[in-house]
Protein backbone atom coordinates (compact mmCIF):
# COMPACT_ATOMS: atom_id res chain seq x y z
CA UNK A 1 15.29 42.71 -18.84
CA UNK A 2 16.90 45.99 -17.88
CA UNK A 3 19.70 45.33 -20.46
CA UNK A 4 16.73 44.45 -23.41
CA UNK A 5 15.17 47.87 -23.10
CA UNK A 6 18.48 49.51 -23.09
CA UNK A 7 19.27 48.16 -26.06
CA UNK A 8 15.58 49.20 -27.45
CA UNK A 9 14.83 45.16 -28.02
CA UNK A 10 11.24 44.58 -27.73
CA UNK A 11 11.19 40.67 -26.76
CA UNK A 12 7.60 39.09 -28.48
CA UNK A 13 8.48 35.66 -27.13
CA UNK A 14 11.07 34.09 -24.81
CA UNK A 15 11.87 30.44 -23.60
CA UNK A 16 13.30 29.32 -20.71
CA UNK A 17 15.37 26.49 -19.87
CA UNK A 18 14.93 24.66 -17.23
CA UNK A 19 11.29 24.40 -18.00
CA UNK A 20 9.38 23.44 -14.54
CA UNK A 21 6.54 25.53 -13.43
CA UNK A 22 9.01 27.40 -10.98
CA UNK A 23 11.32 29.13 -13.33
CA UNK A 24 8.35 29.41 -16.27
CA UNK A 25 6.22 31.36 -12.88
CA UNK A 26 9.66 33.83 -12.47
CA UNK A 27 9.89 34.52 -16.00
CA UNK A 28 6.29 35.54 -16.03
CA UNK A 29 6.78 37.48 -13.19
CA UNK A 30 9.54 39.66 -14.68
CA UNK A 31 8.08 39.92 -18.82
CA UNK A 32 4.61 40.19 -17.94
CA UNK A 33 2.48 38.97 -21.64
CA UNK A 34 5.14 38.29 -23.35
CA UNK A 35 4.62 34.77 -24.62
CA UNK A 36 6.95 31.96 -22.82
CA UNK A 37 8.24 28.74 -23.86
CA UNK A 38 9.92 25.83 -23.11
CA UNK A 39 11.63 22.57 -23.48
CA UNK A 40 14.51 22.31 -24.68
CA UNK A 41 17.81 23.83 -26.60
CA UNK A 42 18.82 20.07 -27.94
CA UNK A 43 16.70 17.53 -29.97
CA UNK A 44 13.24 16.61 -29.51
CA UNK A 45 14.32 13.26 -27.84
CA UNK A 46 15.01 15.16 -25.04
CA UNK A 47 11.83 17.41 -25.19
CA UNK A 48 9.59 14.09 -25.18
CA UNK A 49 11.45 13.19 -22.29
CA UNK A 50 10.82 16.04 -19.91
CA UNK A 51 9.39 15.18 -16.66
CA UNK A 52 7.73 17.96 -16.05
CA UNK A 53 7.07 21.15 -18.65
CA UNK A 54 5.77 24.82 -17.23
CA UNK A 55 2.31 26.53 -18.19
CA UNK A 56 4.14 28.08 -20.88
CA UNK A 57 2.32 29.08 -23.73
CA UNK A 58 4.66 27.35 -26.67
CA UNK A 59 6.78 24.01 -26.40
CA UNK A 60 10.44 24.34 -28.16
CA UNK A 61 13.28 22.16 -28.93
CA UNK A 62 16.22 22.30 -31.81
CA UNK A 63 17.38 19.96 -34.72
CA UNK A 64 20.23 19.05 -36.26
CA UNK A 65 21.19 16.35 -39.14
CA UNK A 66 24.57 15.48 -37.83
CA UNK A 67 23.59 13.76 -34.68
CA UNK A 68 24.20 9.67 -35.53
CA UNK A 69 26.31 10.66 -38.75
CA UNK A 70 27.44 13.05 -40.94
CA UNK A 71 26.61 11.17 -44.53
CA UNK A 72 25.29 13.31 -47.31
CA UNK A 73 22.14 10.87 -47.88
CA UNK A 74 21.92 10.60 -43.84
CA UNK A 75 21.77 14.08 -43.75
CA UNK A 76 18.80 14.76 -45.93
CA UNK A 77 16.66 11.26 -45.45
CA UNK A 78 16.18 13.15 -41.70
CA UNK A 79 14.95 15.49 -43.13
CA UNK A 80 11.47 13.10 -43.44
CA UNK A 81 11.30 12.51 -39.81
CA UNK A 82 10.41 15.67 -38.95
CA UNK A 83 6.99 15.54 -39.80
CA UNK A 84 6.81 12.40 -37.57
CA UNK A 85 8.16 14.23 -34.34
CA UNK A 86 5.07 17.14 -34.94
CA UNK A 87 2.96 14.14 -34.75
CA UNK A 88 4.27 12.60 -32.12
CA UNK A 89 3.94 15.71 -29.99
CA UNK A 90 0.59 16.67 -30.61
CA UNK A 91 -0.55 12.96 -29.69
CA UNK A 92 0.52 14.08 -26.36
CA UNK A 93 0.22 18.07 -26.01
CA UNK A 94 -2.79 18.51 -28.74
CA UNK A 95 -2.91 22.00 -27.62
CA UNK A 96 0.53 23.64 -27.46
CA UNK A 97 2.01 24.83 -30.21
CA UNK A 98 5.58 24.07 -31.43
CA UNK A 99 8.48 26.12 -32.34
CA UNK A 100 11.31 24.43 -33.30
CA UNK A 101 15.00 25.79 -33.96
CA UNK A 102 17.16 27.51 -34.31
CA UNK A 103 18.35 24.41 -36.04
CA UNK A 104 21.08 23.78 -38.56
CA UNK A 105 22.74 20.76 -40.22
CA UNK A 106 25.21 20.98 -37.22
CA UNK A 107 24.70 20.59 -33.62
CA UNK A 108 24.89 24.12 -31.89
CA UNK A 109 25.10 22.53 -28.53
CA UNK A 110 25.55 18.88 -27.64
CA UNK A 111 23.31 17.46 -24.59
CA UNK A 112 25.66 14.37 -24.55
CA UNK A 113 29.02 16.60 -23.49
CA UNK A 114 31.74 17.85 -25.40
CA UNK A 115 31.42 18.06 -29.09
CA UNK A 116 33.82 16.80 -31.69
CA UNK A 117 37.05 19.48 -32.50
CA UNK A 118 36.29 20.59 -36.13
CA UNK A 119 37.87 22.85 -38.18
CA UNK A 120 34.53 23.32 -40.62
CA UNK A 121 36.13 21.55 -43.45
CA UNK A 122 34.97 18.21 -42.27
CA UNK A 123 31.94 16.64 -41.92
CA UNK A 124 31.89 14.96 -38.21
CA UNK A 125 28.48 13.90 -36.34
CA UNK A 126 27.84 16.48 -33.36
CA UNK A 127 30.22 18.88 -34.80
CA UNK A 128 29.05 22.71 -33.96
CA UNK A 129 30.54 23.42 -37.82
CA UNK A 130 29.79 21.81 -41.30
CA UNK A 131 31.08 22.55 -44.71
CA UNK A 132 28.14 21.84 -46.20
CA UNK A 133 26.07 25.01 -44.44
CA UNK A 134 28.28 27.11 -46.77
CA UNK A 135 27.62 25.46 -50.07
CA UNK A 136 24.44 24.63 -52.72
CA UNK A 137 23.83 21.57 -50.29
CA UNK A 138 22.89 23.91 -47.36
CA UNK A 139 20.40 25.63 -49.81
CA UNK A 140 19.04 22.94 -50.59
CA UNK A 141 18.46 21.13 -46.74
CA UNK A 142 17.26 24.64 -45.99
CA UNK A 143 14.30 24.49 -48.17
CA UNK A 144 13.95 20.95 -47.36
CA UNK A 145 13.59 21.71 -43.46
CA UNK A 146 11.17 24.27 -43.97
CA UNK A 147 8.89 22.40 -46.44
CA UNK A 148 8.47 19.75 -43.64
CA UNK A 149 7.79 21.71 -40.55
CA UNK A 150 5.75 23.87 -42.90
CA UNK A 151 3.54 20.96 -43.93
CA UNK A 152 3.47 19.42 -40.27
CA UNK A 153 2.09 22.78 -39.11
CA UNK A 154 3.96 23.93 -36.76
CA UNK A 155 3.82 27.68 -35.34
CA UNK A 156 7.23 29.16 -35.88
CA UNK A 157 10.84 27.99 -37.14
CA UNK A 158 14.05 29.21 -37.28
CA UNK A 159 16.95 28.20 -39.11
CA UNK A 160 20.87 29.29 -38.58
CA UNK A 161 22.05 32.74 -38.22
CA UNK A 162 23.24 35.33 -39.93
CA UNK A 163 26.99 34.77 -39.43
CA UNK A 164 29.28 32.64 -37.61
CA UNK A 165 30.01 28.83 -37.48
CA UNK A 166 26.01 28.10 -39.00
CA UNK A 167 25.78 31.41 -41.11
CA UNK A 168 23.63 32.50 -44.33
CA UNK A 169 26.70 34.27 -45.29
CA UNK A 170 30.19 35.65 -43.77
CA UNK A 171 31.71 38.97 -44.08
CA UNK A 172 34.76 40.00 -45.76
CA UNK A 173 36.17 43.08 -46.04
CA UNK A 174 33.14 45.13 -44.15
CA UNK A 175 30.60 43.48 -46.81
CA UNK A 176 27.89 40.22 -46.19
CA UNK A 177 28.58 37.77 -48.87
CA UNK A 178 25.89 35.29 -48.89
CA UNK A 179 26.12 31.72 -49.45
CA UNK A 180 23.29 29.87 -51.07
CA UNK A 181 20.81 29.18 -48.20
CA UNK A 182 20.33 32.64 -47.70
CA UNK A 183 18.36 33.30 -51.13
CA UNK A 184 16.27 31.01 -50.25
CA UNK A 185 14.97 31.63 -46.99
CA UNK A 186 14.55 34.89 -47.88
CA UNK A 187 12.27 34.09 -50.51
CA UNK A 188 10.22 32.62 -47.34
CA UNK A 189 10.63 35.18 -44.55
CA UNK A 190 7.53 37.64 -46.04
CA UNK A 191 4.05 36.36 -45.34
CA UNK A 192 2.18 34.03 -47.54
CA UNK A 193 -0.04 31.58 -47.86
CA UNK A 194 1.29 28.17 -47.49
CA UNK A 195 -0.88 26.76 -51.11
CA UNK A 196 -1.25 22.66 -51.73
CA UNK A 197 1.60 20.80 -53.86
CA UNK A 198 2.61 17.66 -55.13
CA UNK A 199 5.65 16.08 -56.23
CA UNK A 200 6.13 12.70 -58.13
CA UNK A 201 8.71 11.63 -55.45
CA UNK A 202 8.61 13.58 -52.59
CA UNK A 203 11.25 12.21 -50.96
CA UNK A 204 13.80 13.22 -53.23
CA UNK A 205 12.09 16.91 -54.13
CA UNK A 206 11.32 19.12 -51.53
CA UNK A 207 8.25 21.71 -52.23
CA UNK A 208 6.90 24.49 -51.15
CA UNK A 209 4.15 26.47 -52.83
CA UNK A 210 3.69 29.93 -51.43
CA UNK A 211 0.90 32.32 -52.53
CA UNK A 212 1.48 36.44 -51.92
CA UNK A 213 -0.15 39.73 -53.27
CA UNK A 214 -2.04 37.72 -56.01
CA UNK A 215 1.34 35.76 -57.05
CA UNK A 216 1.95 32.18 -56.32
CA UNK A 217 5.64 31.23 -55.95
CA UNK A 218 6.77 27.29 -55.93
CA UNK A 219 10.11 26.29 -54.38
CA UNK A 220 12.30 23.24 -55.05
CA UNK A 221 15.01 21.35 -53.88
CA UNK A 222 16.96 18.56 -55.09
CA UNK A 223 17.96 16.74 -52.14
CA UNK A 224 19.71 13.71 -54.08
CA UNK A 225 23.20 13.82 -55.21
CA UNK A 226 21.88 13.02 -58.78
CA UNK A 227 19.73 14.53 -61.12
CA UNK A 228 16.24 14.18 -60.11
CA UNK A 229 13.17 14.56 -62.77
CA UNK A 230 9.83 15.31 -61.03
CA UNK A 231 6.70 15.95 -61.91
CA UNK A 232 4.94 19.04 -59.81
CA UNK A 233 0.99 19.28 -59.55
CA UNK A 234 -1.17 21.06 -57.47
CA UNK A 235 -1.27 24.72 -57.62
CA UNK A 236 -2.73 25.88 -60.51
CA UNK A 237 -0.13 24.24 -63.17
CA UNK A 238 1.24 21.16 -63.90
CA UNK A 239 5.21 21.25 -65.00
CA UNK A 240 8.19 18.27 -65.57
CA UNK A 241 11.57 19.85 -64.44
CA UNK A 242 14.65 17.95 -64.66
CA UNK A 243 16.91 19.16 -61.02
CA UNK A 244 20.65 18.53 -61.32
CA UNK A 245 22.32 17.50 -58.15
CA UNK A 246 21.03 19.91 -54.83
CA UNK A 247 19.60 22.37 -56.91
CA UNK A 248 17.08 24.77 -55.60
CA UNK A 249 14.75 26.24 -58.18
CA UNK A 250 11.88 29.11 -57.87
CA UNK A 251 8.95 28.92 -60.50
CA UNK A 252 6.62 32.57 -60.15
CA UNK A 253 3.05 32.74 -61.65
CA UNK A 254 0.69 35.14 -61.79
C-alpha cells in the first residue's frame, strides 16, 4: 500500500488471490472501503470450483480462446459461451457481481503449469502470445468479447493491455502505433448506454449498440473468415451491410 500512494495510485478496487475469508479479512484490514474481489487469475472452470470464496464484494476470473486449441473458427465460436458462464454463476451467487479479465485471445498465465514456448508468430493453445492480437482478427474478437459480457450483464471487463505480448499497440521509435483492436475499444471505454440490437445471425455478427450525448453508435464485427451479409434491427433503423472477412464496422446516428 505504502508503494501505491507513493506512486499517487488511488486503488478503486483490488482482488486477491487466494480468496478464503482469511486473506479477503487482511486485505480489508490494510485498504479499508476499497472494494475487494476474488476468485481467480485463470478461467472460470476454476472459479466454479473454489471451495471456499471470501466476503468480498465482486467475484473475478480471466478468459482466454486458446485454451483446447488455437483454430481461427475455435477461437471465435467461444466467444458464445460466455454468456453461458454469467449464467451459470449467478444460478449460484445471484448476488455478486462479476468482473471478468483481463482476458485476451492468449492465456496470460496457465493454471495447468508451464505454457507452450512461442515466438508470437504461431498460433499454439495456452500460448502467453498470439499473432492474431496484432491483426484485423483481434479487432474483431475484441468487439466480439465485449458484446457478450455486455449483453450477459456483467459489472466490469477488461481486455489486454496497452503493450507487451497481448497489446492494443507496440511502440517504435518513442511513438504508440496501434493495431486494430485498439480503435475499437476505444470507441467503448466512454460511458453509454448499452441500447437493444438485433442481428440476422448473431453468431457470425457481433453487435453492440451504444447510445451517448443524444447519439447512438452501433458496432460490428465479422467474426467468420468469409463475407457475412446481415441484417441489423433494433435501434431506431433498420440497415443490410455486407462484412468482408473480420471486419469491424461503426454506423453513428443522430
Amino acid at each position: 500500500q505504502a508503494a501505491l500512494v507513493a506512486a499517487r495510485i488511488d486503488v478503486e478496487s483490488l482482488a486477491v488471490f487466494p480468496s478464503d475469508a482469511r486473506t479477503v479479512d487482511a486485505a480489508r484490514r490494510v485498504y479499508g472501503g476499497v472494494a475487494l474481489g476474488g476468485g481467480t487469475p485463470h478461467f472460470f472452470v476454476q472459479l466454479s470450483r473454489l471451495d471456499a470464496l471470501g466476503p468480498v464484494d465482486f467475484a473475478t476470473f480471466t478468459t482466454s480462446s486458446v485454451v483446447h486449441g488455437a483454430d481461427d473458427d475455435e477461437v471465435m465460436l467461444g466467444l458464445a459461451s460466455l454468456p453461458g458462464m454469467v449464467a451459470t454463476w449467478r444460478a449460484r451467487h445471484p448476488a455478486l457481481p462479476l468482473r471478468v479479465g483481463p482476458s485476451a485471445i492468449a492465456a496470460r498465465a496457465s493454471p495447468l503449469g508451464a505454457q507452450p514456448p512461442s515466438d508470437g508468430t504461431r498460433r499454439l493453445a495456452l500460448a502467453a502470445t498470439d499473432p492474431r492480437t496484432r491483426a484485423q482478427f483481434g479487432a474483431a474478437w475484441a468487439l466480439g468479447h465485449v458484446a457478450a459480457l455486455a449483453q450477459a450483464g456483467v459489472q466490469a471487463m477488461s481486455l489486454l493491455s496497452l503493450t507487451g505480448a497481448a497489446g492494443l499497440g507496440e511502440v517504435r521509435n518513442g511513438v504508440f502505433s496501434p493495431f486494430p483492436a485498439f480503435g475499437v475499444l476505444s470507441s467503448v471505454t466512454a460511458p453509454a448506454e448499452r441500447l437493444h440490437t438485433e442481428v440476422s445471425d448473431a453468431q457470425s455478427v457481433a453487435a453492440l449498440a451504444l447510445g451517448r450525448g443524444g447519439r447512438t453508435q452501433l458496432l460490428l464485427a465479422n467474426l467468420r473468415a468469409e463475407p457475412t451479409d446481415v441484417h441489423v434491427a433494433g435501434f431506431g433503423v433498420e440497415r443490410r451491410l455486407r462484412l468482408s472477412a473480420y471486419d469491424t464496422v461503426a454506423l453513428d446516428r443522430d
